[in-house]
N, C-alpha and C. Protein backbone atom coordinates (compact mmCIF):
# COMPACT_ATOMS: atom_id res chain seq x y z
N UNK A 1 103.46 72.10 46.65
CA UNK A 1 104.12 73.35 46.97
C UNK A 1 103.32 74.49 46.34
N UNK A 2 103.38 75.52 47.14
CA UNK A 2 102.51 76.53 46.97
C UNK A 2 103.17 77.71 46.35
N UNK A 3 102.88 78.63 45.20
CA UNK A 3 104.00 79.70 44.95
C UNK A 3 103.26 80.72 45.06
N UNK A 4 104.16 81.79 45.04
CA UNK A 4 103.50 83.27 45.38
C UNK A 4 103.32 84.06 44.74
N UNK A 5 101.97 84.76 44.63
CA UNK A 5 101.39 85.27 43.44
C UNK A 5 101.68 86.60 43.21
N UNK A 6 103.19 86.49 43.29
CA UNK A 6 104.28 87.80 42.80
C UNK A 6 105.22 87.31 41.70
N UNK A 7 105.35 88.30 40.77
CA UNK A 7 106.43 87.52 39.97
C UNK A 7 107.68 89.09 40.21
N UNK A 8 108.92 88.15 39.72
CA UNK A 8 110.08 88.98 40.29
C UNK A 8 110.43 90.47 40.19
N UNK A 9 109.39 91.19 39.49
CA UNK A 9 109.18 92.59 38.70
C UNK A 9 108.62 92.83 40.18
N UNK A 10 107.42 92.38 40.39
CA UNK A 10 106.40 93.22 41.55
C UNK A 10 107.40 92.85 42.63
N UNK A 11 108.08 91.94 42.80
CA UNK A 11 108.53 91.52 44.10
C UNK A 11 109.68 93.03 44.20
N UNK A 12 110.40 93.09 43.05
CA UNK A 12 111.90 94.00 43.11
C UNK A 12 111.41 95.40 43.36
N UNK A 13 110.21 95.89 42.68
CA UNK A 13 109.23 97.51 42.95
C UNK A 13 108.55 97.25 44.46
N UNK A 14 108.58 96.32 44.77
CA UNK A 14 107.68 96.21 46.40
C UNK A 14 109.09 96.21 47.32
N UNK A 15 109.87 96.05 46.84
CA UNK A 15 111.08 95.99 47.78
C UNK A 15 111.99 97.15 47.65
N UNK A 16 112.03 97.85 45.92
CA UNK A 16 112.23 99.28 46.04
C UNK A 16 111.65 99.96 47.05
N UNK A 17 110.22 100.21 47.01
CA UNK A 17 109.23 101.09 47.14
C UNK A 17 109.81 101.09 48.78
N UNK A 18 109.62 100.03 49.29
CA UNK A 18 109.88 99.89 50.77
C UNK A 18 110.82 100.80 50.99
N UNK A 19 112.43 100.42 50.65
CA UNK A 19 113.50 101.08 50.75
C UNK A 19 113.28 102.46 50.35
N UNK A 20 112.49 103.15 49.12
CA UNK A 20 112.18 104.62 49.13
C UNK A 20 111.48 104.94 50.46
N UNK A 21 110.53 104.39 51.13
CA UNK A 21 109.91 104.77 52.41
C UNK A 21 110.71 104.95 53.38
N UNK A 22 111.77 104.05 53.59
CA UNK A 22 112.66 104.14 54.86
C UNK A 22 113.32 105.18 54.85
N UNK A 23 114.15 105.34 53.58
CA UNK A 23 115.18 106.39 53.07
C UNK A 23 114.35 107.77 53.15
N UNK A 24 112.96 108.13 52.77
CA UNK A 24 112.58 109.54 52.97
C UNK A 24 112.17 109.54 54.35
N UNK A 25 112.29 108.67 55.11
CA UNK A 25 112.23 108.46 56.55
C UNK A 25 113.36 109.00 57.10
N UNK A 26 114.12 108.20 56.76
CA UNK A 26 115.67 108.67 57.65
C UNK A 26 116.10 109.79 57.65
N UNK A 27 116.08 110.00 56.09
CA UNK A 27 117.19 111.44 55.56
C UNK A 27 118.41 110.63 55.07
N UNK A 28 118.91 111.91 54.13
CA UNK A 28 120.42 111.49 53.39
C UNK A 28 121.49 111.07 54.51
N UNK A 29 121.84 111.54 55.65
CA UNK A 29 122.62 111.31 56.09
C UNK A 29 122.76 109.91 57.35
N UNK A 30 121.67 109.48 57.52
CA UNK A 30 121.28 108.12 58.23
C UNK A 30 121.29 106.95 56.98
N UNK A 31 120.93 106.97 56.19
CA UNK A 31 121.21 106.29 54.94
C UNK A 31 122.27 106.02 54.45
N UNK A 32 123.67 106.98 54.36
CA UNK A 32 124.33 107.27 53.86
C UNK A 32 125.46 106.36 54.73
N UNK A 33 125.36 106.53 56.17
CA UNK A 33 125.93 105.64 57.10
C UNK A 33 125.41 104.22 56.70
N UNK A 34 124.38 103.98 56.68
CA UNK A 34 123.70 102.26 56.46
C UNK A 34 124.39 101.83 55.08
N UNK A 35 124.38 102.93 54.31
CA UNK A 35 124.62 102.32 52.88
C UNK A 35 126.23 101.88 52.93
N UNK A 36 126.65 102.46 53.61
CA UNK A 36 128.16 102.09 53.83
C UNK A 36 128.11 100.68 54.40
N UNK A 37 127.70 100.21 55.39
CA UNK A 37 127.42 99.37 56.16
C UNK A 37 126.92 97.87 55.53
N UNK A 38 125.87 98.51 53.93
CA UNK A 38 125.37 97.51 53.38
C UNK A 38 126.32 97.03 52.29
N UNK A 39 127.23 98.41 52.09
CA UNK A 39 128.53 97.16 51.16
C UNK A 39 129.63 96.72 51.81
N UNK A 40 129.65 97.35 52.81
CA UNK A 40 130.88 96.39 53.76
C UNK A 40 130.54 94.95 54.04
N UNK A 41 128.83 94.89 54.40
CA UNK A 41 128.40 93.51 54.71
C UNK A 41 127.97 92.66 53.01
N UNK A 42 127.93 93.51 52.10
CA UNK A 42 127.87 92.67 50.76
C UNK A 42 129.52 92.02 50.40
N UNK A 43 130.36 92.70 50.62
CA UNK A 43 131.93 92.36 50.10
C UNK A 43 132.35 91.08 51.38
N UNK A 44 131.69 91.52 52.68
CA UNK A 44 132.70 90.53 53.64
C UNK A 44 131.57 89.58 54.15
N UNK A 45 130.44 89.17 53.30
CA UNK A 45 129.79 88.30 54.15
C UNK A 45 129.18 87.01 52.66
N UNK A 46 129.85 87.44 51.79
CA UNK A 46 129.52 86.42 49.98
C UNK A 46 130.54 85.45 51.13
N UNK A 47 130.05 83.99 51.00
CA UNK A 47 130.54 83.23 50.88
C UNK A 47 131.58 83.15 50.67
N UNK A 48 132.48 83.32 49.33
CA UNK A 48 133.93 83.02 49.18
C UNK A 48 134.74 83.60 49.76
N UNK A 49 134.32 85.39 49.88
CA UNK A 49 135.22 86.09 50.61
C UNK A 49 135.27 86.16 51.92
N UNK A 50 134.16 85.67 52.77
CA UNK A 50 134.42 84.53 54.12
C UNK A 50 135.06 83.71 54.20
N UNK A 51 135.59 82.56 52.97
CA UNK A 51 136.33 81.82 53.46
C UNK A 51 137.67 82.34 53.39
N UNK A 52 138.24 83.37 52.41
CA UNK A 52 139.31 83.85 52.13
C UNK A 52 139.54 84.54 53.43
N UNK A 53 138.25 85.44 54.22
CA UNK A 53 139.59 85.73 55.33
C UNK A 53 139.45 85.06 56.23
N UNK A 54 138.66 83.63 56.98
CA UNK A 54 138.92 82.50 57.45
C UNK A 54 140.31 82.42 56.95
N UNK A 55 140.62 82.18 56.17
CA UNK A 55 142.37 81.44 55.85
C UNK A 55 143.13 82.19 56.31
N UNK A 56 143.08 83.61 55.87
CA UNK A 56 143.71 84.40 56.05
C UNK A 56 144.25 84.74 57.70
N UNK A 57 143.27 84.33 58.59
CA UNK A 57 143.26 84.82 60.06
C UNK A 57 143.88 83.27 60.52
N UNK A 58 143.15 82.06 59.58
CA UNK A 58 144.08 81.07 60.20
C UNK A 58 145.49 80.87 59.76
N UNK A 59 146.17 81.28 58.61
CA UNK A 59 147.45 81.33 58.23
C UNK A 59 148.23 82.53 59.30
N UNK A 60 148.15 83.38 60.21
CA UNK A 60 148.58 84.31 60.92
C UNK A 60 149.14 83.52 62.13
N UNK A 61 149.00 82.40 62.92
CA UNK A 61 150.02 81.63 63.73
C UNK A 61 151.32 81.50 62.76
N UNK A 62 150.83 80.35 61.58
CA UNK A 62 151.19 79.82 60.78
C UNK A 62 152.67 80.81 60.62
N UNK A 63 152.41 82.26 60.42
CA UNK A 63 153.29 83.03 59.70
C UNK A 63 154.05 83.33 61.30
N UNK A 64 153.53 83.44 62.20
CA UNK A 64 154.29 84.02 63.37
C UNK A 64 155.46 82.74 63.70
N UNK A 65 155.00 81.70 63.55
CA UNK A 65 155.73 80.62 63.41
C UNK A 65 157.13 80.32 62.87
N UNK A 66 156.73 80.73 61.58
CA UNK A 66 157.85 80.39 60.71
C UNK A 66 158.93 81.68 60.96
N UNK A 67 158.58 83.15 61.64
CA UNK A 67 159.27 83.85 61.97
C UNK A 67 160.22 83.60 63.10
N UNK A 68 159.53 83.21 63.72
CA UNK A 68 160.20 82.68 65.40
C UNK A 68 161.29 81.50 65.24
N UNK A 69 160.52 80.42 64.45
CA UNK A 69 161.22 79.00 64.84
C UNK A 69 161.77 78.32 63.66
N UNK A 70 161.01 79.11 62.67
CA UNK A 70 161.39 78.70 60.57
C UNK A 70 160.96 77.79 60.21
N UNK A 71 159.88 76.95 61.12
CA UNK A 71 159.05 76.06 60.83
C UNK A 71 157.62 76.65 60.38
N UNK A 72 157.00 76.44 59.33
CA UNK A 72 155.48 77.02 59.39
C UNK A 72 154.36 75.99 59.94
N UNK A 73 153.36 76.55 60.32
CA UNK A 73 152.23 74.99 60.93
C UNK A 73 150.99 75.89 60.03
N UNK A 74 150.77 74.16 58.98
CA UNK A 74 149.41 74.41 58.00
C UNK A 74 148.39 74.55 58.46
N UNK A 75 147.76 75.77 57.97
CA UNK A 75 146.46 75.95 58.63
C UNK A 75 145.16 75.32 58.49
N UNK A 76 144.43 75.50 59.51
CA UNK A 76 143.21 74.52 59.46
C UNK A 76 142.06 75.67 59.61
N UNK A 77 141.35 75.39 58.67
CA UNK A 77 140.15 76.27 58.61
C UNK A 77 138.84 75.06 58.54
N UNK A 78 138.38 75.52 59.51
CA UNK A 78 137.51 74.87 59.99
C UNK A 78 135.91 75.73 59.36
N UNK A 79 134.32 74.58 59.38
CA UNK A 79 133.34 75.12 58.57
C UNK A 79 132.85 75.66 60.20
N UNK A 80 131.83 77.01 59.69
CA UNK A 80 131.57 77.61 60.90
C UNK A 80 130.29 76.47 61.25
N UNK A 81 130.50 76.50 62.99
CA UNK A 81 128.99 76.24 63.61
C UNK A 81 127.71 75.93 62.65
N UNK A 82 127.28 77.47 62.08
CA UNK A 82 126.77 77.71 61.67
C UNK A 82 125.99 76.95 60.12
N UNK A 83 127.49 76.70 59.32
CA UNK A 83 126.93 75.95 58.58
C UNK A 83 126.55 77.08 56.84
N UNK A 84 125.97 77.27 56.22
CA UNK A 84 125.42 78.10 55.26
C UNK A 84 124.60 78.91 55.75
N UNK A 85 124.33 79.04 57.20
CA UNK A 85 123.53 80.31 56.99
C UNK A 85 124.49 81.11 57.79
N UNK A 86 125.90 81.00 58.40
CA UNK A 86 127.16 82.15 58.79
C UNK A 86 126.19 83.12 57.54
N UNK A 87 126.86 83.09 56.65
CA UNK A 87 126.68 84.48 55.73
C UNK A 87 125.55 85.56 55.79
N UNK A 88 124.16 84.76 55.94
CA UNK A 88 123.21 85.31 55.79
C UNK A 88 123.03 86.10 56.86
N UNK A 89 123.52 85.46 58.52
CA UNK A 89 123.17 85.95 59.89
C UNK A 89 124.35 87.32 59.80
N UNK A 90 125.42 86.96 59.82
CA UNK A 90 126.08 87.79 59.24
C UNK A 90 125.82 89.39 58.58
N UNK A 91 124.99 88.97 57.77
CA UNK A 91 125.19 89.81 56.70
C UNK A 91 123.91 90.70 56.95
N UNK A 92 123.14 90.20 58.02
CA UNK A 92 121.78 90.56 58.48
C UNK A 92 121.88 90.91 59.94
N UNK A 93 122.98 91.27 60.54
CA UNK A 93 124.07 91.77 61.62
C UNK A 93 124.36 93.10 60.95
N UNK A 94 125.11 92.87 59.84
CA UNK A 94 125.65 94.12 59.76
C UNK A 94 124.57 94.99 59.53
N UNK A 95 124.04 94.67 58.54
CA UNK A 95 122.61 95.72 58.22
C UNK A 95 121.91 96.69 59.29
N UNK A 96 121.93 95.47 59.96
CA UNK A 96 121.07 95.83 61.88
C UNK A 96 122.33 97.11 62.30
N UNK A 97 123.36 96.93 62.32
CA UNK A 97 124.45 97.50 63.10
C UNK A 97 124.48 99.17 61.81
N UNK A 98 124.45 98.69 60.84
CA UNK A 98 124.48 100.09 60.14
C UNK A 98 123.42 100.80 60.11
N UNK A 99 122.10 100.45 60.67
CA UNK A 99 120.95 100.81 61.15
C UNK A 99 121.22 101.65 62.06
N UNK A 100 121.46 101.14 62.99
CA UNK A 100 121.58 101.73 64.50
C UNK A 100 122.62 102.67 64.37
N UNK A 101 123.95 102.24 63.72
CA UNK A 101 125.10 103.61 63.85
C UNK A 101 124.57 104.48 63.39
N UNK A 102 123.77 104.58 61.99
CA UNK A 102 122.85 106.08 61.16
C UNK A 102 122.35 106.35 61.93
N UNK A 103 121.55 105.47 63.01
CA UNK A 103 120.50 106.45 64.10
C UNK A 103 121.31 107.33 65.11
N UNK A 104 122.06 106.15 65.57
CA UNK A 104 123.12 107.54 66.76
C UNK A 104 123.82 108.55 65.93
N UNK A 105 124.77 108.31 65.17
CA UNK A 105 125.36 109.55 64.51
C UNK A 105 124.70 110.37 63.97
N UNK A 106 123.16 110.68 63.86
CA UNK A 106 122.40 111.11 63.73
C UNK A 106 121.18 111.36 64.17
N UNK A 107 121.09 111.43 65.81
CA UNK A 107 119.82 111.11 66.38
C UNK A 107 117.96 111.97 66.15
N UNK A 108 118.99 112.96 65.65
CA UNK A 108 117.37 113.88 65.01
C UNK A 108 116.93 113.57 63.57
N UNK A 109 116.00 113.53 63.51
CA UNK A 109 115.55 113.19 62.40
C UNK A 109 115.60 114.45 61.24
N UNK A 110 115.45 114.28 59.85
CA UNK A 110 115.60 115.35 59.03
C UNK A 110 114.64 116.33 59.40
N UNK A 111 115.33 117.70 58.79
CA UNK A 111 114.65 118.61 59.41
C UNK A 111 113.69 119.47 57.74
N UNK A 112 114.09 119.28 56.79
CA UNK A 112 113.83 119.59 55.82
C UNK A 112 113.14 118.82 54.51
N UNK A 113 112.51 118.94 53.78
CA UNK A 113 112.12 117.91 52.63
C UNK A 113 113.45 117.71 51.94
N UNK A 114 114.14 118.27 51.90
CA UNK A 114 115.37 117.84 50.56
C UNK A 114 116.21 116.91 51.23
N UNK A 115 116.62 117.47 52.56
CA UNK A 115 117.18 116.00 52.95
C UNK A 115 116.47 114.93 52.96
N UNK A 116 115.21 114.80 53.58
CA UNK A 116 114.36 113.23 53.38
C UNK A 116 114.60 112.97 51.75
N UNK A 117 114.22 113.72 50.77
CA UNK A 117 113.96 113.46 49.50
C UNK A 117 115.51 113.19 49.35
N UNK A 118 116.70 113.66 49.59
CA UNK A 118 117.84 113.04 49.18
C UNK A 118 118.16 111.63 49.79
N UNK A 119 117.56 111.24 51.15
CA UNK A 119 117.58 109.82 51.44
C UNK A 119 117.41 108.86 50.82
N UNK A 120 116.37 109.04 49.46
CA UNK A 120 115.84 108.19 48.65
C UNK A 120 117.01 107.26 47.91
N UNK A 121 118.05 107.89 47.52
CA UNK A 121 119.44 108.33 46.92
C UNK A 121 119.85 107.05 47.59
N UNK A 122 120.64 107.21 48.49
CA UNK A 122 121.34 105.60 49.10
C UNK A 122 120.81 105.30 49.61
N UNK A 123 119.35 105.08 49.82
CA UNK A 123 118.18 103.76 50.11
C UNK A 123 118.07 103.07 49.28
N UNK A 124 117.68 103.82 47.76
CA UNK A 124 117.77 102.73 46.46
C UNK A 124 118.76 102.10 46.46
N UNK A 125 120.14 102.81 46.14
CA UNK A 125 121.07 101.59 46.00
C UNK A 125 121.79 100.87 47.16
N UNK A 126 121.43 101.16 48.46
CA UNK A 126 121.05 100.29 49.71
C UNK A 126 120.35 99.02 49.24
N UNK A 127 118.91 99.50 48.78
CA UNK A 127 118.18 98.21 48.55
C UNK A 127 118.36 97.49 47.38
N UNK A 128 118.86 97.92 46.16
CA UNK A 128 119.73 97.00 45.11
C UNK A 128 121.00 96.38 45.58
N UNK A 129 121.41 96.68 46.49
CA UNK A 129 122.75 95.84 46.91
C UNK A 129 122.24 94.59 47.52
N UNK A 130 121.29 95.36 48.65
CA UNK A 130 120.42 93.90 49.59
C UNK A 130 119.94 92.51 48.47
N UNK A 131 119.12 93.33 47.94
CA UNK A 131 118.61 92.29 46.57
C UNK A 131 119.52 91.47 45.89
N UNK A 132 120.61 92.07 45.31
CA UNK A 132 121.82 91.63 44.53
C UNK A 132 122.22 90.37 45.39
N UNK A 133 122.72 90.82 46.82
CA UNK A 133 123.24 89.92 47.63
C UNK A 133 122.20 88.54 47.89
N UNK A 134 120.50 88.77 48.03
CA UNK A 134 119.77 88.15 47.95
C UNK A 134 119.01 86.99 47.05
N UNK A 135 119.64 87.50 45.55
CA UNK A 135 119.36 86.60 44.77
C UNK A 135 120.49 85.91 44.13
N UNK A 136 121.98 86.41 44.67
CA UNK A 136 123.34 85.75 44.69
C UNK A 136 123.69 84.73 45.25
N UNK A 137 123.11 85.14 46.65
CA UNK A 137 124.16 84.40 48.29
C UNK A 137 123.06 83.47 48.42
N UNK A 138 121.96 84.28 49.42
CA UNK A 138 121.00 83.43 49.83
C UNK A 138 120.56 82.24 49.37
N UNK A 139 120.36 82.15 47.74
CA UNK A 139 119.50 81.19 47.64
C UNK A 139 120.39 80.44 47.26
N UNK A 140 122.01 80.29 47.53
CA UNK A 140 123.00 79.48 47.45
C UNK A 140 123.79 78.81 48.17
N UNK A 141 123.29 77.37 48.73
CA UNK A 141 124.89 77.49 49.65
C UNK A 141 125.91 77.45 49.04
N UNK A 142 126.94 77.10 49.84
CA UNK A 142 128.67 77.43 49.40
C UNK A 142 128.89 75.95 48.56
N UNK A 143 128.07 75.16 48.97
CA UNK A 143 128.26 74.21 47.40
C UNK A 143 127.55 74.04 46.34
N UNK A 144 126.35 75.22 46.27
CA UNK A 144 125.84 75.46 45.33
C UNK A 144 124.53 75.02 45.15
N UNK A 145 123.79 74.06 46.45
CA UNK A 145 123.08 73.18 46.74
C UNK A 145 121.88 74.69 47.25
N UNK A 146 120.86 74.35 46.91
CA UNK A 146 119.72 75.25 47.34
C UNK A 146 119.39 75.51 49.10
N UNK A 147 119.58 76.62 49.31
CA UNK A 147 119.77 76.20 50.49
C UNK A 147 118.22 76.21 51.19
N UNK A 148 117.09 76.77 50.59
CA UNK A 148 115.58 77.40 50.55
C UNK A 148 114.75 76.76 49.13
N UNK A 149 113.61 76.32 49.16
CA UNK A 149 113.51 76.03 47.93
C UNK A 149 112.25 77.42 47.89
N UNK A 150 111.91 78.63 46.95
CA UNK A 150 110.95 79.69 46.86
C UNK A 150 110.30 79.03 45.15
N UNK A 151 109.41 78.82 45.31
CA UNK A 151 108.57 78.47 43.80
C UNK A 151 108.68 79.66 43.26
N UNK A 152 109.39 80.93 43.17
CA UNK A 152 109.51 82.13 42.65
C UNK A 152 110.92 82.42 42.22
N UNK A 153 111.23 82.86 41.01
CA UNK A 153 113.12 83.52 41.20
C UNK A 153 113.08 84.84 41.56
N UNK A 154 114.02 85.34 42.17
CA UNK A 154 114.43 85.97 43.18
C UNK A 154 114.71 87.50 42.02
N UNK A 155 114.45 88.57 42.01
CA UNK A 155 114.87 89.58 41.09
C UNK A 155 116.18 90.01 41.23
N UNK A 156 116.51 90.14 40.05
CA UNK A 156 118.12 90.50 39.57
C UNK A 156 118.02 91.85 39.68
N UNK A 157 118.54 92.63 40.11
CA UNK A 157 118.89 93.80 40.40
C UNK A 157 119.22 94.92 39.27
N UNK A 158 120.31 93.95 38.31
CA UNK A 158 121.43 94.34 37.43
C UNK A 158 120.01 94.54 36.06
N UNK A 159 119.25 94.06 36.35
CA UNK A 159 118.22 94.58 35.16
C UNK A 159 117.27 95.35 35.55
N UNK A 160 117.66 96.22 36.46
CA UNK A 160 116.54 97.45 36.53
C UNK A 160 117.58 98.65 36.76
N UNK A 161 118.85 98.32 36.27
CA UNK A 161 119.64 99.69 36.74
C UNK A 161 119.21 100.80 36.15
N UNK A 162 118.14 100.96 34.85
CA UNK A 162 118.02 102.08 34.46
C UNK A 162 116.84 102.67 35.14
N UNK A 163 115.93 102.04 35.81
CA UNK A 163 114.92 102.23 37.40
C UNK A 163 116.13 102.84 38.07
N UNK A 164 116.83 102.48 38.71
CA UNK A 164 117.31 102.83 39.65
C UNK A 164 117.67 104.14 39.49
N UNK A 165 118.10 104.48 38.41
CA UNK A 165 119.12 105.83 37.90
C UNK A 165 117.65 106.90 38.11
N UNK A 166 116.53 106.23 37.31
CA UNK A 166 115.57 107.40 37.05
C UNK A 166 114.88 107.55 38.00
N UNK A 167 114.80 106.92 39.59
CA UNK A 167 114.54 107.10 40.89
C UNK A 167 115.20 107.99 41.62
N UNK A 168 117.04 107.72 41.10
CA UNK A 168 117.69 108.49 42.15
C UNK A 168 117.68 110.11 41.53
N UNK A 169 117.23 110.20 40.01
CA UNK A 169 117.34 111.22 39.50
C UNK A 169 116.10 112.03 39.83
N UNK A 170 115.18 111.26 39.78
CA UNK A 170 113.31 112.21 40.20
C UNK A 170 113.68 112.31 42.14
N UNK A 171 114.52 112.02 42.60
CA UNK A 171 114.69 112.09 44.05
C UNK A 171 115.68 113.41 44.15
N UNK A 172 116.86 113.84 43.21
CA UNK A 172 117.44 114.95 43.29
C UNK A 172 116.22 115.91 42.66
N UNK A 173 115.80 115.91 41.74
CA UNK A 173 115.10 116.81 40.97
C UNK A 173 114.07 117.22 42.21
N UNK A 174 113.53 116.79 42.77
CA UNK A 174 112.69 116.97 44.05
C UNK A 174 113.39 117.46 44.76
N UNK A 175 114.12 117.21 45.26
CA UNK A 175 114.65 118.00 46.41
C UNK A 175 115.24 119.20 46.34
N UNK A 176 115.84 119.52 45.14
CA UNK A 176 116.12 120.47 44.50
C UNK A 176 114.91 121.56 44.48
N UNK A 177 114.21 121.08 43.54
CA UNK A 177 112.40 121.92 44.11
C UNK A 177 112.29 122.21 45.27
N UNK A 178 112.26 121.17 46.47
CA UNK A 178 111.85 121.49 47.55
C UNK A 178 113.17 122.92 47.85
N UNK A 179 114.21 122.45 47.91
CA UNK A 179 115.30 123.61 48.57
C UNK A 179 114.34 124.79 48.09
N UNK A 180 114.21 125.34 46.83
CA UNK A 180 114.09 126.40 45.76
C UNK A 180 112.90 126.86 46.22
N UNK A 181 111.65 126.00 46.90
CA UNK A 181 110.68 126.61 47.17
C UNK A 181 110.39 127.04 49.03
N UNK A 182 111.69 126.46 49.35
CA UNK A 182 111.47 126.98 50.94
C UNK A 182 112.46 128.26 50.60
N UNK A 183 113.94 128.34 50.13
CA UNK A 183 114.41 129.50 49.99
C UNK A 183 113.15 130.99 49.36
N UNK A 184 112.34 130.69 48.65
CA UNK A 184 111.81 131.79 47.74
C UNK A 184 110.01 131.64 48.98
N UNK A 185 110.15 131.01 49.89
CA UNK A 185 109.36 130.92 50.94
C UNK A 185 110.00 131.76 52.19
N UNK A 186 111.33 132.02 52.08
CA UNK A 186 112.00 132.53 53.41
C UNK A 186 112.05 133.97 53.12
N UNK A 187 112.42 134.11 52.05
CA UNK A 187 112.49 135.88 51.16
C UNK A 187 111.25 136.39 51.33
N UNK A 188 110.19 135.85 51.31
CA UNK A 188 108.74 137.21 51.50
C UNK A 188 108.77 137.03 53.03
């Protein structure tokens, strides 16, 4: 087996860096839609809380049941098709889908540096959520069994939060500049 001549530092700054590119791409407000999108699909696509509302949707006869007739019928929750990778396809659905809604609800692109430079903002913690979920879910199935074997560990997220802060902070501080120097650009 062959491993990759990244260790989890370069891998987590190569996967920032990316997400800063997209985000001064988009703008704050195409981001801002995705980033929503990327914790809806972090909370409803973890493993456990898939199976919780599996139960949940199969206990709903169950309850209409016992209203009607006062008998309840135990529910059967069945493993998806899918198998351990439901979550991942899933969760790589929604991403796609919060992609595309930022693009329509926003079909022009930014028009200013401060908005691109504020994109940076919920791209980073866009792409610390992705990661989080990535070195949580992915490399887990639901019984704990590897579901990928990577000769590399996967970067923890939760140890670069003070990166993250001093990214999203040099990303306001910029844009801030930028506003300050197109306003005092519009006055002469």
């Amino acid at each position: 087996m062959s491993s990759l001549p990244f260790t989890d530092q370069q891998c987590f700054f190569i996967a920032m860096l990316v997400f800063i590119v997209i985000g001064f791409m988009r703008g704050w407000r195409r981001e801002l839609v995705s980033l929503v999108f990327v914790l809806l699909a972090v909370v409803l696509m973890r493993p456990d809380t898939s199976q919780s509302i599996a139960l949940f949707l199969a206990r709903i006869p169950g309850t209409f049941s016992y209203f009607l007739t006062g008998k309840g019928i135990s529910p059967e929750v069945t493993s998806s098709i899918l198998g351990p990778w439901w979550p991942l396809l899933g969760f790589l659905s929604l991403l796609a889908l919060g992609y595309y809604v930022g693009n329509r609800a926003f079909p022009t692109s930014p028009a200013t540096p401060q908005e691109r430079f504020l994109g940076v903002i919920p791209a980073v913690v866009s792409g610390a959520f992705v990661l989080a979920y990535f070195s949580s879910v992915v490399t887990r199935g639901p019984n704990g069994q590897p579901l990928f074997v990577i000769s590399m560990q996967a970067p923890n997220p939760v140890n670069y939060i003070p990166v993250i802060f001093i990214i999203a902070i040099v990303a306001v501080v910029i844009a801030l500049i930028a506003a300050r120097a197109k306003k005092t650009t519009a006055k002469k």
